[in-house]
C-alpha atoms as a PDB file:
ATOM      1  CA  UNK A   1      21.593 -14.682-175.294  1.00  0.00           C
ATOM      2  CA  UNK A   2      24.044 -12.677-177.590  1.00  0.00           C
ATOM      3  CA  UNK A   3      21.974  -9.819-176.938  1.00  0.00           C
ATOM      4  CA  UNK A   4      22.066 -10.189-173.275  1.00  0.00           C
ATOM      5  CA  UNK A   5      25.829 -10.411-173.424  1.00  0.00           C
ATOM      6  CA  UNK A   6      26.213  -7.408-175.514  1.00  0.00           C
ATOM      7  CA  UNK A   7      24.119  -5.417-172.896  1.00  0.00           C
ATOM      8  CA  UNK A   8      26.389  -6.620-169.994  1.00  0.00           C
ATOM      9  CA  UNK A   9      29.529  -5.645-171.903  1.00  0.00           C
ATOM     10  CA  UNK A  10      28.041  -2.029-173.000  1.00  0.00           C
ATOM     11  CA  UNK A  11      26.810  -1.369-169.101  1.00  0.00           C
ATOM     12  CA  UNK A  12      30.900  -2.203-167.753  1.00  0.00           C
ATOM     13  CA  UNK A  13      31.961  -0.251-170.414  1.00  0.00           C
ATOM     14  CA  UNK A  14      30.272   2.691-169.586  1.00  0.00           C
ATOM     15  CA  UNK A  15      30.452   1.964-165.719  1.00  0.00           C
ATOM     16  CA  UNK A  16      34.330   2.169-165.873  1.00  0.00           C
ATOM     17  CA  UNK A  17      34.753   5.088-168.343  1.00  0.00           C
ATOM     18  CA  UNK A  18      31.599   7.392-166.376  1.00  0.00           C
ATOM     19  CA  UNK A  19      30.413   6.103-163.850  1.00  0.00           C
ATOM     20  CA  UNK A  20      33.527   5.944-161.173  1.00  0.00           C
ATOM     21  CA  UNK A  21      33.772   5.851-157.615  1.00  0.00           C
ATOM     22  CA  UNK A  22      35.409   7.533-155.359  1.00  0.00           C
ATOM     23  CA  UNK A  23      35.879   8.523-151.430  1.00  0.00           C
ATOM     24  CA  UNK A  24      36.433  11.693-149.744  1.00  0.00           C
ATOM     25  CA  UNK A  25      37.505  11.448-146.408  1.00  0.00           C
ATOM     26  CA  UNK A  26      37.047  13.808-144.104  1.00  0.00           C
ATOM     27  CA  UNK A  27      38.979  15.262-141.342  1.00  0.00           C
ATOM     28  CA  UNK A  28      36.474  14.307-138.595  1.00  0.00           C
ATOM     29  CA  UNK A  29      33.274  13.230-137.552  1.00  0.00           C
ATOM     30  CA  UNK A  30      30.371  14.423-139.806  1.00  0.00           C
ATOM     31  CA  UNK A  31      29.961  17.665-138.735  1.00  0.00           C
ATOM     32  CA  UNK A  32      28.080  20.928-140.306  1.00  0.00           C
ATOM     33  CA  UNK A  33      31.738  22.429-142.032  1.00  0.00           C
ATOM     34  CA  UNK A  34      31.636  19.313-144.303  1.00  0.00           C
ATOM     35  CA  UNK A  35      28.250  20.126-145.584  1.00  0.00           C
ATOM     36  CA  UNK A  36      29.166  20.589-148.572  1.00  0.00           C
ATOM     37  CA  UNK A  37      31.211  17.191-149.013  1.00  0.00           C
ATOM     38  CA  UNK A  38      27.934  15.246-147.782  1.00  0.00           C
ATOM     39  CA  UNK A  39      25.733  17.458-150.415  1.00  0.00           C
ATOM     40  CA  UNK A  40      27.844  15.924-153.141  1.00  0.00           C
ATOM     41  CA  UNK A  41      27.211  12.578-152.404  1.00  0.00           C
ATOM     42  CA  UNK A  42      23.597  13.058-151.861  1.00  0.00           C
ATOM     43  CA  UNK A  43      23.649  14.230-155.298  1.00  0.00           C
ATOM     44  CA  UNK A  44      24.787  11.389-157.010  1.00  0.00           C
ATOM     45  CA  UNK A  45      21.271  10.345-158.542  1.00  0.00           C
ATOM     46  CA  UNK A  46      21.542  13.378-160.328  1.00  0.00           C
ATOM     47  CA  UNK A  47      25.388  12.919-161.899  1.00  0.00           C
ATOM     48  CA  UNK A  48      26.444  10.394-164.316  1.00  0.00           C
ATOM     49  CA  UNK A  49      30.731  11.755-164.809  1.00  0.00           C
ATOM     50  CA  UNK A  50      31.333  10.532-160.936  1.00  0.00           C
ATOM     51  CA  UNK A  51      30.019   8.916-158.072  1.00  0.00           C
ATOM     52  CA  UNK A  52      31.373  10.770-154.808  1.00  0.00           C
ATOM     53  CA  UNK A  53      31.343   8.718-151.421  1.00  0.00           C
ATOM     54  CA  UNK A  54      32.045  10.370-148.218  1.00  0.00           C
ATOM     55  CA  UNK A  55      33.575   9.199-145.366  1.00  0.00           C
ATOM     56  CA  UNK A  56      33.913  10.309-141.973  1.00  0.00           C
ATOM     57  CA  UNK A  57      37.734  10.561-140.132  1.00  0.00           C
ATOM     58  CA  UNK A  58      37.936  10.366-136.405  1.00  0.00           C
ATOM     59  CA  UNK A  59      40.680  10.780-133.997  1.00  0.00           C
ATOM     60  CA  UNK A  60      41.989   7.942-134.975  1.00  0.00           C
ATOM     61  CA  UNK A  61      42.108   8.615-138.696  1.00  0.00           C
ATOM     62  CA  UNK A  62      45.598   9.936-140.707  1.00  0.00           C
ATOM     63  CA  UNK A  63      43.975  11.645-143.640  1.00  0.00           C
ATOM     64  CA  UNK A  64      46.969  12.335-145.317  1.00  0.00           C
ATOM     65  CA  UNK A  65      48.660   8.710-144.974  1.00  0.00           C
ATOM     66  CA  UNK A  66      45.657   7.309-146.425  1.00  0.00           C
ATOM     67  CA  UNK A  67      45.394   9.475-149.611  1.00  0.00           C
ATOM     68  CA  UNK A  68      49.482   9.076-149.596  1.00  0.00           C
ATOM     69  CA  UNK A  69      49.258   5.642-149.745  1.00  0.00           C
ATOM     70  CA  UNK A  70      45.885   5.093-152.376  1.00  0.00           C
ATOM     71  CA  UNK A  71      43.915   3.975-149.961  1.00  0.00           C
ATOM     72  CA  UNK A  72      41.183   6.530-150.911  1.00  0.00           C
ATOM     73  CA  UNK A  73      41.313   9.433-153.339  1.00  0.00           C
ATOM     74  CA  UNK A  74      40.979  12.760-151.348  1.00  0.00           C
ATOM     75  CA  UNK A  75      41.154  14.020-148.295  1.00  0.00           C
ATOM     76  CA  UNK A  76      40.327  16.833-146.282  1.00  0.00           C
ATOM     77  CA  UNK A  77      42.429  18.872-144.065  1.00  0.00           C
ATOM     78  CA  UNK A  78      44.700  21.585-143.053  1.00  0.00           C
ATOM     79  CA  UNK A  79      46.751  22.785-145.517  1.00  0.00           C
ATOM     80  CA  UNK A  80      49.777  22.613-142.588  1.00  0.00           C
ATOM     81  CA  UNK A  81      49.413  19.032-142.267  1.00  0.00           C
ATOM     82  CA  UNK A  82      49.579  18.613-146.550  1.00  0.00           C
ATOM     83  CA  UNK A  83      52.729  20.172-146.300  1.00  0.00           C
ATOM     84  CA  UNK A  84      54.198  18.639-143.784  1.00  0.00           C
ATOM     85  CA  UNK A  85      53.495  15.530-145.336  1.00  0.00           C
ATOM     86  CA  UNK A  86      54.882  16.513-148.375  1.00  0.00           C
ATOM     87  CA  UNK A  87      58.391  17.419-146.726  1.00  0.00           C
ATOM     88  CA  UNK A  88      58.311  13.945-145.832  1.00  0.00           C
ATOM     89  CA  UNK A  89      57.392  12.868-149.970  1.00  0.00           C
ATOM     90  CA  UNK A  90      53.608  11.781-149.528  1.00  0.00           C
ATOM     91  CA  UNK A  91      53.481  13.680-152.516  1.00  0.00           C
ATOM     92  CA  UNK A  92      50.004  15.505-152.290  1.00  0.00           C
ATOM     93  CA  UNK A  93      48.323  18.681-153.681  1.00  0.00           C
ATOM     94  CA  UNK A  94      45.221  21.037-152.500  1.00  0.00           C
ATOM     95  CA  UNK A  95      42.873  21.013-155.022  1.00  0.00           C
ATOM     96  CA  UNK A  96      39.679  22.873-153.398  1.00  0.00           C
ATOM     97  CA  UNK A  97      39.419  24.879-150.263  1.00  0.00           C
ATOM     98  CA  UNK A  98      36.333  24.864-148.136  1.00  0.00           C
ATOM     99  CA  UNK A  99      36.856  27.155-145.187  1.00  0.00           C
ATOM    100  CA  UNK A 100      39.276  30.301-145.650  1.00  0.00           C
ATOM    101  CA  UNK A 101      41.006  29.223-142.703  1.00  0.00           C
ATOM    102  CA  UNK A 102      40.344  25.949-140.233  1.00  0.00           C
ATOM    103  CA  UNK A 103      38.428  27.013-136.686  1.00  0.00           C
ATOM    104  CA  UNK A 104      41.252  26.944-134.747  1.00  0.00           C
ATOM    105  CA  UNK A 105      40.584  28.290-131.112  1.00  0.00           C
ATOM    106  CA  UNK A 106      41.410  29.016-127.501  1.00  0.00           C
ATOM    107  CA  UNK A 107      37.820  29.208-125.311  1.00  0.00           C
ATOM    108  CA  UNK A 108      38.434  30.193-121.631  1.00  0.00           C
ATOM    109  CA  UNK A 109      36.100  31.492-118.626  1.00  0.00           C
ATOM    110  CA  UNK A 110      35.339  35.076-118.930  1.00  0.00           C
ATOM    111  CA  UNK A 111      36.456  37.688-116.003  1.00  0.00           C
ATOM    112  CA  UNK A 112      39.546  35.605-115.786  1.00  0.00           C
ATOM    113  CA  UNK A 113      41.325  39.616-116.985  1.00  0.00           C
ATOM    114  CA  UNK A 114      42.218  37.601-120.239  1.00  0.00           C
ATOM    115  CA  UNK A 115      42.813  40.188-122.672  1.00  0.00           C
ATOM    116  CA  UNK A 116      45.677  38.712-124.913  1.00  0.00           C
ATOM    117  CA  UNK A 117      47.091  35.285-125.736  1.00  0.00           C
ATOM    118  CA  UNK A 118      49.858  35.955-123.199  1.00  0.00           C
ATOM    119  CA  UNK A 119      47.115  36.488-120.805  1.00  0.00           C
ATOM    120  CA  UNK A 120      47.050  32.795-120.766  1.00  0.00           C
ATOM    121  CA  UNK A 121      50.540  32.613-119.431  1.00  0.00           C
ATOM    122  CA  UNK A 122      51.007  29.212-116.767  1.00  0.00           C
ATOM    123  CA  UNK A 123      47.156  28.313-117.323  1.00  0.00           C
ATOM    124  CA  UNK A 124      46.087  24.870-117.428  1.00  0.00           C
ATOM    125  CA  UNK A 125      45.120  24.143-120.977  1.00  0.00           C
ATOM    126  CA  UNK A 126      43.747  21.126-122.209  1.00  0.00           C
ATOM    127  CA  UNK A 127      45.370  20.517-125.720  1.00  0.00           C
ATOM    128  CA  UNK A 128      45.932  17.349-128.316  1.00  0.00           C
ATOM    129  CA  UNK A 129      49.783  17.238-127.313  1.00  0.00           C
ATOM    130  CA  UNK A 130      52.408  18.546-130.105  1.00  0.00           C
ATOM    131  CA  UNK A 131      49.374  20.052-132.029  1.00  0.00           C
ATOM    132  CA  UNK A 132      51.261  22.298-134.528  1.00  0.00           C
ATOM    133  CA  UNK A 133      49.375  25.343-133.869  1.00  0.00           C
ATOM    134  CA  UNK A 134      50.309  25.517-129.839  1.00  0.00           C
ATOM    135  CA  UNK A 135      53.937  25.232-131.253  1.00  0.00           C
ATOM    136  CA  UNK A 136      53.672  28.063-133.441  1.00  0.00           C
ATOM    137  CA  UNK A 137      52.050  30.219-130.391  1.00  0.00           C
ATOM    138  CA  UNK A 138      54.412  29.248-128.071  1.00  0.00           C
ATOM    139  CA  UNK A 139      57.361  30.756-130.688  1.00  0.00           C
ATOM    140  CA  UNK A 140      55.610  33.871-131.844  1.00  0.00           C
ATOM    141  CA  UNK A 141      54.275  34.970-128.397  1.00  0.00           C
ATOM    142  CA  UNK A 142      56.556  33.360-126.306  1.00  0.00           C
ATOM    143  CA  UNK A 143      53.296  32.369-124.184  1.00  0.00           C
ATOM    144  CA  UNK A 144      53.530  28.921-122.196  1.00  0.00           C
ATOM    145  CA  UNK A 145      50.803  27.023-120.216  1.00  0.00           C
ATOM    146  CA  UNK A 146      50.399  23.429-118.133  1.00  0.00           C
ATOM    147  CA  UNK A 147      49.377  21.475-121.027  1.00  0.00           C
ATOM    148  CA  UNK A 148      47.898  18.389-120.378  1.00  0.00           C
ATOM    149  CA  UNK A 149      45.842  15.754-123.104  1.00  0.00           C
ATOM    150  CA  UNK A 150      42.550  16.902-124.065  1.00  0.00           C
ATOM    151  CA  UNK A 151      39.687  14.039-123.349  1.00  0.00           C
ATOM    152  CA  UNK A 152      36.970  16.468-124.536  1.00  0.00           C
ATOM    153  CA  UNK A 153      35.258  16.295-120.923  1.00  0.00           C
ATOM    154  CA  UNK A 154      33.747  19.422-121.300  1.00  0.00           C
ATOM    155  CA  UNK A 155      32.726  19.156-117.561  1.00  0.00           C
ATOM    156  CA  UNK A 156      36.444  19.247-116.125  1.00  0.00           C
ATOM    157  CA  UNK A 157      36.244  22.590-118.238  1.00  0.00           C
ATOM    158  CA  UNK A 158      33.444  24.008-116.212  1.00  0.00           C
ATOM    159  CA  UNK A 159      34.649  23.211-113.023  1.00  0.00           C
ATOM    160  CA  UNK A 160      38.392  24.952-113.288  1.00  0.00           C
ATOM    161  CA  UNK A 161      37.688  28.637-114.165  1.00  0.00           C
ATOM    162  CA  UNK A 162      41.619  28.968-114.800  1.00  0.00           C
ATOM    163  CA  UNK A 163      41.543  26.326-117.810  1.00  0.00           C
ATOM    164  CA  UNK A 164      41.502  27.011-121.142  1.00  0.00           C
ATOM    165  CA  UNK A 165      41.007  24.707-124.142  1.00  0.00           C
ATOM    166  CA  UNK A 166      41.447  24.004-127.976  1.00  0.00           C
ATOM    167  CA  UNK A 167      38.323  23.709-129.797  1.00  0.00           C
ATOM    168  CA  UNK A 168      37.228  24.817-133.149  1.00  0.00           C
ATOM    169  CA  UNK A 169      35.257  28.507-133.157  1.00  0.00           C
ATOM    170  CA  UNK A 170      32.602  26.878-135.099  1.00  0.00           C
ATOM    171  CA  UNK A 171      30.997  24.566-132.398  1.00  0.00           C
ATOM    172  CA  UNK A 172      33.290  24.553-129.047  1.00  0.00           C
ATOM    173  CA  UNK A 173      31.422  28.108-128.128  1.00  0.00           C
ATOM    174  CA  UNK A 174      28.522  27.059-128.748  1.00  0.00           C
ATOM    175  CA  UNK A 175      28.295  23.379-126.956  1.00  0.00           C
ATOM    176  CA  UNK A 176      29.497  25.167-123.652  1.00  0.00           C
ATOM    177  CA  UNK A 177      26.849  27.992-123.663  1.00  0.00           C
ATOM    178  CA  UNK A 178      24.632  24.781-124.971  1.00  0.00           C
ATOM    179  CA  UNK A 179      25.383  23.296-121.316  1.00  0.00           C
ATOM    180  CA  UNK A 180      24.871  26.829-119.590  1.00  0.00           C
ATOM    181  CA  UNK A 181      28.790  28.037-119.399  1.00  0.00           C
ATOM    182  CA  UNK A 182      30.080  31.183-120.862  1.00  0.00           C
ATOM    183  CA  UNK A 183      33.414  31.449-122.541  1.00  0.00           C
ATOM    184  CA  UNK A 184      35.492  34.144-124.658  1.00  0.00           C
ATOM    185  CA  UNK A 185      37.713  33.196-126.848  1.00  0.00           C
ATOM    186  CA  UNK A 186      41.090  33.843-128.883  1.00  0.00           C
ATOM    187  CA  UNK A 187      40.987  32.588-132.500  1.00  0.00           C
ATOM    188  CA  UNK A 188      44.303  31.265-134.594  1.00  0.00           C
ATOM    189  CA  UNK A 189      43.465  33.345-136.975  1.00  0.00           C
ATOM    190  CA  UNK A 190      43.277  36.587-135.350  1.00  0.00           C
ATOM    191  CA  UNK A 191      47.100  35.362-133.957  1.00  0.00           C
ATOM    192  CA  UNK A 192      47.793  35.330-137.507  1.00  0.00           C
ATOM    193  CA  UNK A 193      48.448  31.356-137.539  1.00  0.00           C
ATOM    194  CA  UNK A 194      45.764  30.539-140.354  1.00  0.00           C
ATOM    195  CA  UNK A 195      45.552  27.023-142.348  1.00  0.00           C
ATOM    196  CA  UNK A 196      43.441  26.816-145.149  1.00  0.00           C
ATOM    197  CA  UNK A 197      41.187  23.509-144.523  1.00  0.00           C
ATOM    198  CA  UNK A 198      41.713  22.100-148.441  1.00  0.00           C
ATOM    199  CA  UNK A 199      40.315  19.494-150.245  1.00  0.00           C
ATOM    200  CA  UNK A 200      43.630  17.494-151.177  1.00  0.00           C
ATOM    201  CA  UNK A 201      44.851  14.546-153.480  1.00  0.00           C
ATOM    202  CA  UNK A 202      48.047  12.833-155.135  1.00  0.00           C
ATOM    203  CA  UNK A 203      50.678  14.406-157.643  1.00  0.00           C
ATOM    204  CA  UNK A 204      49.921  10.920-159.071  1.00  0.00           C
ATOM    205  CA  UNK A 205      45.791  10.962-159.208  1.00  0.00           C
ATOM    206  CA  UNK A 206      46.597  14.421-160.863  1.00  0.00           C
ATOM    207  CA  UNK A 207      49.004  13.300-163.710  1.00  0.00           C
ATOM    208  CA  UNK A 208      47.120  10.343-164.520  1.00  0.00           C
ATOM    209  CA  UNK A 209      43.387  11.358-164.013  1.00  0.00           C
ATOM    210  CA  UNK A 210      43.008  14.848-164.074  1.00  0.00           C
ATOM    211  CA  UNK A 211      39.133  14.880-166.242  1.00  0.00           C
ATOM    212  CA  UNK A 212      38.056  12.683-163.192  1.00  0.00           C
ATOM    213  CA  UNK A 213      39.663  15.564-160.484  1.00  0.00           C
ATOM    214  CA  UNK A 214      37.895  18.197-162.677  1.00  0.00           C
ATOM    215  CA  UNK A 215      34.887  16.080-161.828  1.00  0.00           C
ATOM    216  CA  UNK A 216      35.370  16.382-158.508  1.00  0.00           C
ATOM    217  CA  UNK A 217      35.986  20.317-158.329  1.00  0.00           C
ATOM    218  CA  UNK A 218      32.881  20.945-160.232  1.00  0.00           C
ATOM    219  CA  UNK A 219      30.233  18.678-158.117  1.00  0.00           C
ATOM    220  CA  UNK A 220      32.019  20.244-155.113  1.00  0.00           C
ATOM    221  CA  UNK A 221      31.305  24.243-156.521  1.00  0.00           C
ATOM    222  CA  UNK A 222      27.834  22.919-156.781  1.00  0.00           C
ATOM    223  CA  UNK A 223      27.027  21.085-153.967  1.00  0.00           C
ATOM    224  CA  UNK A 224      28.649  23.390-151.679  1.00  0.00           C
ATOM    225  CA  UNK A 225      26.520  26.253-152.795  1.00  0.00           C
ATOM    226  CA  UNK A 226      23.496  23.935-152.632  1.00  0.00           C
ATOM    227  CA  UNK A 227      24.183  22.901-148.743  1.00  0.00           C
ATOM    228  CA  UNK A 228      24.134  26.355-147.877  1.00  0.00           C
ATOM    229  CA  UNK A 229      20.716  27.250-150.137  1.00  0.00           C
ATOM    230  CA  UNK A 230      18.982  24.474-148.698  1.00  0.00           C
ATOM    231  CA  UNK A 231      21.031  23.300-145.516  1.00  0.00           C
ATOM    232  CA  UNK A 232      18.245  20.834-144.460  1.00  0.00           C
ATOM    233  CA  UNK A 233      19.345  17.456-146.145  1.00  0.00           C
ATOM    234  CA  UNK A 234      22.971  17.554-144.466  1.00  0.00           C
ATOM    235  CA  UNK A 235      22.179  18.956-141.405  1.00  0.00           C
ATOM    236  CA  UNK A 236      19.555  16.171-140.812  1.00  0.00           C
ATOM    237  CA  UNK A 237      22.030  13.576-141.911  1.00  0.00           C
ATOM    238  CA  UNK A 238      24.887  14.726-139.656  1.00  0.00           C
ATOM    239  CA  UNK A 239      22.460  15.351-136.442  1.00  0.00           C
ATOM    240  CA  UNK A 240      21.647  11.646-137.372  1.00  0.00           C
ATOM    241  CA  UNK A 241      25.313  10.691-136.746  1.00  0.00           C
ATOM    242  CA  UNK A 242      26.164  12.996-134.034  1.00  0.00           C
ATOM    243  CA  UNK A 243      25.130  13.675-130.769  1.00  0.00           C
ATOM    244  CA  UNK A 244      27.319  16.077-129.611  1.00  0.00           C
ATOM    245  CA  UNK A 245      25.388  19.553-131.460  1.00  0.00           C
ATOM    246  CA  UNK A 246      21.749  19.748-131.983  1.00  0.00           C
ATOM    247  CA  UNK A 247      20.065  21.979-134.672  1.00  0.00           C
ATOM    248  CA  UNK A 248      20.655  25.349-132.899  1.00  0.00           C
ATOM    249  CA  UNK A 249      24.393  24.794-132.941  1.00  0.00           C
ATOM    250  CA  UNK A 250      24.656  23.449-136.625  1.00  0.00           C
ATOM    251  CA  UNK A 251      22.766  26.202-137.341  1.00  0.00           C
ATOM    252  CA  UNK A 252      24.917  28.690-135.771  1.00  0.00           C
ATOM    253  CA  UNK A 253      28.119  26.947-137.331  1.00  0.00           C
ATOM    254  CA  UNK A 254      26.635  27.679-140.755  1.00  0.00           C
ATOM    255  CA  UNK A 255      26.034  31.314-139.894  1.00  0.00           C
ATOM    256  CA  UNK A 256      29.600  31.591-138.741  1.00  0.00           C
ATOM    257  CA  UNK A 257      30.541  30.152-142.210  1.00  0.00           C
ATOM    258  CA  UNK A 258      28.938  32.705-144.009  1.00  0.00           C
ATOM    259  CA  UNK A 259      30.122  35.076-142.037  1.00  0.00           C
ATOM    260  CA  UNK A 260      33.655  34.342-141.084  1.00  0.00           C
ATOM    261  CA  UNK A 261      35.235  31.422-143.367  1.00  0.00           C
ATOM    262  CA  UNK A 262      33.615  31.601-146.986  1.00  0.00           C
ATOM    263  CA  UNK A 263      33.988  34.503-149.633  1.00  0.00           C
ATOM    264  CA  UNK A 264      30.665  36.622-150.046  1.00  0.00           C
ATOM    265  CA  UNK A 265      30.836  35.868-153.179  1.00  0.00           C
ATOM    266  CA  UNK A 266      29.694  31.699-153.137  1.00  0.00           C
ATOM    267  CA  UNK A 267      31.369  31.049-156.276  1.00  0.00           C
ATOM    268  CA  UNK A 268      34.631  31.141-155.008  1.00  0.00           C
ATOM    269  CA  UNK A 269      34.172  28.628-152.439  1.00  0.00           C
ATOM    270  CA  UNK A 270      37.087  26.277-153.502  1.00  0.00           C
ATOM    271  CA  UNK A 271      39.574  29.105-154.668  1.00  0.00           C
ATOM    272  CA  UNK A 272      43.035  29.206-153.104  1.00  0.00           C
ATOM    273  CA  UNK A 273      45.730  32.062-152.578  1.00  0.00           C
ATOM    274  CA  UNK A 274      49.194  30.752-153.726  1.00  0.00           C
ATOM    275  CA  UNK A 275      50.619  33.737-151.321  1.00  0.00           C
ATOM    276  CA  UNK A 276      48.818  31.681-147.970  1.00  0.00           C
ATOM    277  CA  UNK A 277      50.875  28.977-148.896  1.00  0.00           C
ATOM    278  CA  UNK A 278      54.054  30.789-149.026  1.00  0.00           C
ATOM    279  CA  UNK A 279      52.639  32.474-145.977  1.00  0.00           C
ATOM    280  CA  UNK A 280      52.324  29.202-144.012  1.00  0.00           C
ATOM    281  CA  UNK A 281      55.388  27.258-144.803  1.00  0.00           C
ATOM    282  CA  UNK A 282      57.218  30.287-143.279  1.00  0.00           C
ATOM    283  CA  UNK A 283      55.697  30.432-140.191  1.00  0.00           C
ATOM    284  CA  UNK A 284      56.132  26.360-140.032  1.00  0.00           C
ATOM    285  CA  UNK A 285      59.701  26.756-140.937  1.00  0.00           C
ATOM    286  CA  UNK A 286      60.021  28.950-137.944  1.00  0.00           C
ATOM    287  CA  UNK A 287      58.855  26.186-135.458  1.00  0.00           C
ATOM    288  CA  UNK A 288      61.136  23.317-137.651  1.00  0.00           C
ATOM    289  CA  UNK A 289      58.285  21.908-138.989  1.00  0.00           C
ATOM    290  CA  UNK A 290      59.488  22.370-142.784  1.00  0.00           C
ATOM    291  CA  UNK A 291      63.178  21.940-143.895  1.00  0.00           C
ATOM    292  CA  UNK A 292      64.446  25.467-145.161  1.00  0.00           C
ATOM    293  CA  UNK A 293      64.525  24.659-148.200  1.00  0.00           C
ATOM    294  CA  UNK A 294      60.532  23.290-148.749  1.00  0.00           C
ATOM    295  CA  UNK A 295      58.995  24.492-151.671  1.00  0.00           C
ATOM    296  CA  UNK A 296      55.153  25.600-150.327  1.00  0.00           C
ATOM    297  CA  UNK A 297      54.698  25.661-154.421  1.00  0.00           C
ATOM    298  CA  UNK A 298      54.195  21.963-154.803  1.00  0.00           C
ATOM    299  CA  UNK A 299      51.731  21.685-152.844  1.00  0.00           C
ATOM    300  CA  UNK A 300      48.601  22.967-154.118  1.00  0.00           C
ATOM    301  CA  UNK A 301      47.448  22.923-158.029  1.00  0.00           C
ATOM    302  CA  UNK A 302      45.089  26.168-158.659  1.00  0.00           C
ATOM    303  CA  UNK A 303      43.984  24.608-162.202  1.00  0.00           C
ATOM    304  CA  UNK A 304      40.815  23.249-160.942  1.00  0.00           C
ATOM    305  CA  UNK A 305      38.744  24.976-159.612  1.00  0.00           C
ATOM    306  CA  UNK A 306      37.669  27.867-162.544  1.00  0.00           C
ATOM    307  CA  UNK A 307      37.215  31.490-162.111  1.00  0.00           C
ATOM    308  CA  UNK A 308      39.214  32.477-159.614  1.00  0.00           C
ATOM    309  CA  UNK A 309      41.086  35.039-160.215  1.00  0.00           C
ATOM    310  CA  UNK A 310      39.519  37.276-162.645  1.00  0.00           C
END
């Protein structure tokens, strides 16, 4: 009996010094850009220093509030949102970036003699009303459209070759032509409006367990390169759970990854460029979505993730 006791008491002890939990919650519905985030958890079995659990967001879901407020440990999303949080004190820091910039984009009917952004000038564009990016637009390019909510009824979209409609470049594209309707598109990024989509957590989690967010960082450099070796595991788990892309679409989404939003060089996937911050916070300072005087500075920490800039 004193032998079993000793056993259970050894096992807690090293359960709550190596073995801890915790959840990464994701911006949205699984989906093929959080490969990476599902690889880690799938790889538990194989790590003893942390147990990773992923879990999805949805429309409903305010990643930052729920990190803010310790209701889980990370989040993922754009690094706009994590600072306009902060400027109202959630207190929160990018740890690990995943795409270079998030997908941001503007998909309309070709031959429409759309050549520009202020080509879409009095359009009817089917938006998530006082989405930050449409704001920044609007102020830089002076462009302004019917805006109305966006259901994701892809069919109202098909019918009304004047519309045009937010999406993200990885999958929007790609769903339409899926369902036989071409599209072009103008990207965020090539507007210059370009959010990194970060890995984030608390000032707090930071001060007081920073071995168990250099866990974190490390399983993340691994498992992202291993989702994108062997993409099969993920991409059959998030088909599972979704039924809005198929295989050819994921597929494609991973190819525009490589291509467009990682560095060539995998082992910088997670690496962050103080000067995008500084970049950002101006442009949301322009719109009033950052007091003048926000520091971009506090809200990223560059310390975890390793070899970065040498």
């Amino acid at each position: 009996m004193k032998k079993i006791l000793i056993s259970i008491v050894a096992l807690l002890f090293a359960t709550t010094s190596f073995g801890k939990q915790v959840t990464l919650l994701m911006d949205w519905f699984p989906q093929g850009n959080q490969s990476g985030y599902w690889q880690a958890e799938f790889d538990n079995r194989y790590h003893t220093d942390v147990t990773i659990k992923v879990k999805a967001g949805g429309p409903k879901v305010n990643t930052t509030q729920m990190v803010a407020s310790g209701q889980v440990e990370f989040g993922l999303q754009g690094s706009d949102s994590v600072m306009m949080a902060n400027s109202k004190g959630a207190g929160l820091k990018g740890i690990f970036v995943s795409l270079n910039h998030v997908p941001y984009t503007l998909v309309f009917h070709p031959n429409q003699g759309i050549k520009t952004v202020n080509d879409l000038e009095g359009r009817p564009f089917a938006v998530k009303m006082g989405v930050t990016y449409w704001k920044w637009v609007k102020f830089k390019y002076g462009v302004s459209a019917k805006e109305f909510p966006l259901t994701g009824d892809l069919g109202l979209f098909a019918r009304t070759p004047t519309q045009f409609q937010q999406g993200y470049s990885l999958f929007l594209p790609a769903r339409l032509a899926a369902k036989g309707v071409a599209t072009e598109q103008i990207t965020l990024e090539s507007l210059g409006y370009r959010p990194y989509s970060v890995l984030f957590t608390t000032d707090k989690m930071i001060k007081e367990n920073p071995e168990l967010v250099q866990a974190v960082v490390d399983r993340l450099s691994i498992s992202f390169h291993k989702s994108l070796v062997d993409p099969k595991p993920t991409r059959d788990y998030i088909l599972s759970k979704s039924k809005k892309v198929n295989a050819e679409i994921h597929n494609n989404a991973l190819e525009l990854m490589k291509r467009d939003f990682l560095p060539q060089d995998w082992s910088k996937i997670g690496c962050q460029d103080p000067n995008r911050w500084v970049e950002l916070s101006e442009q949301l300072k322009d719109i009033d979505m950052l007091p003048a005087d926000f520091n971009p500075h506090d809200s990223y920490d560059t310390s975890f993730k390793k070899g970065c800039f040498n």
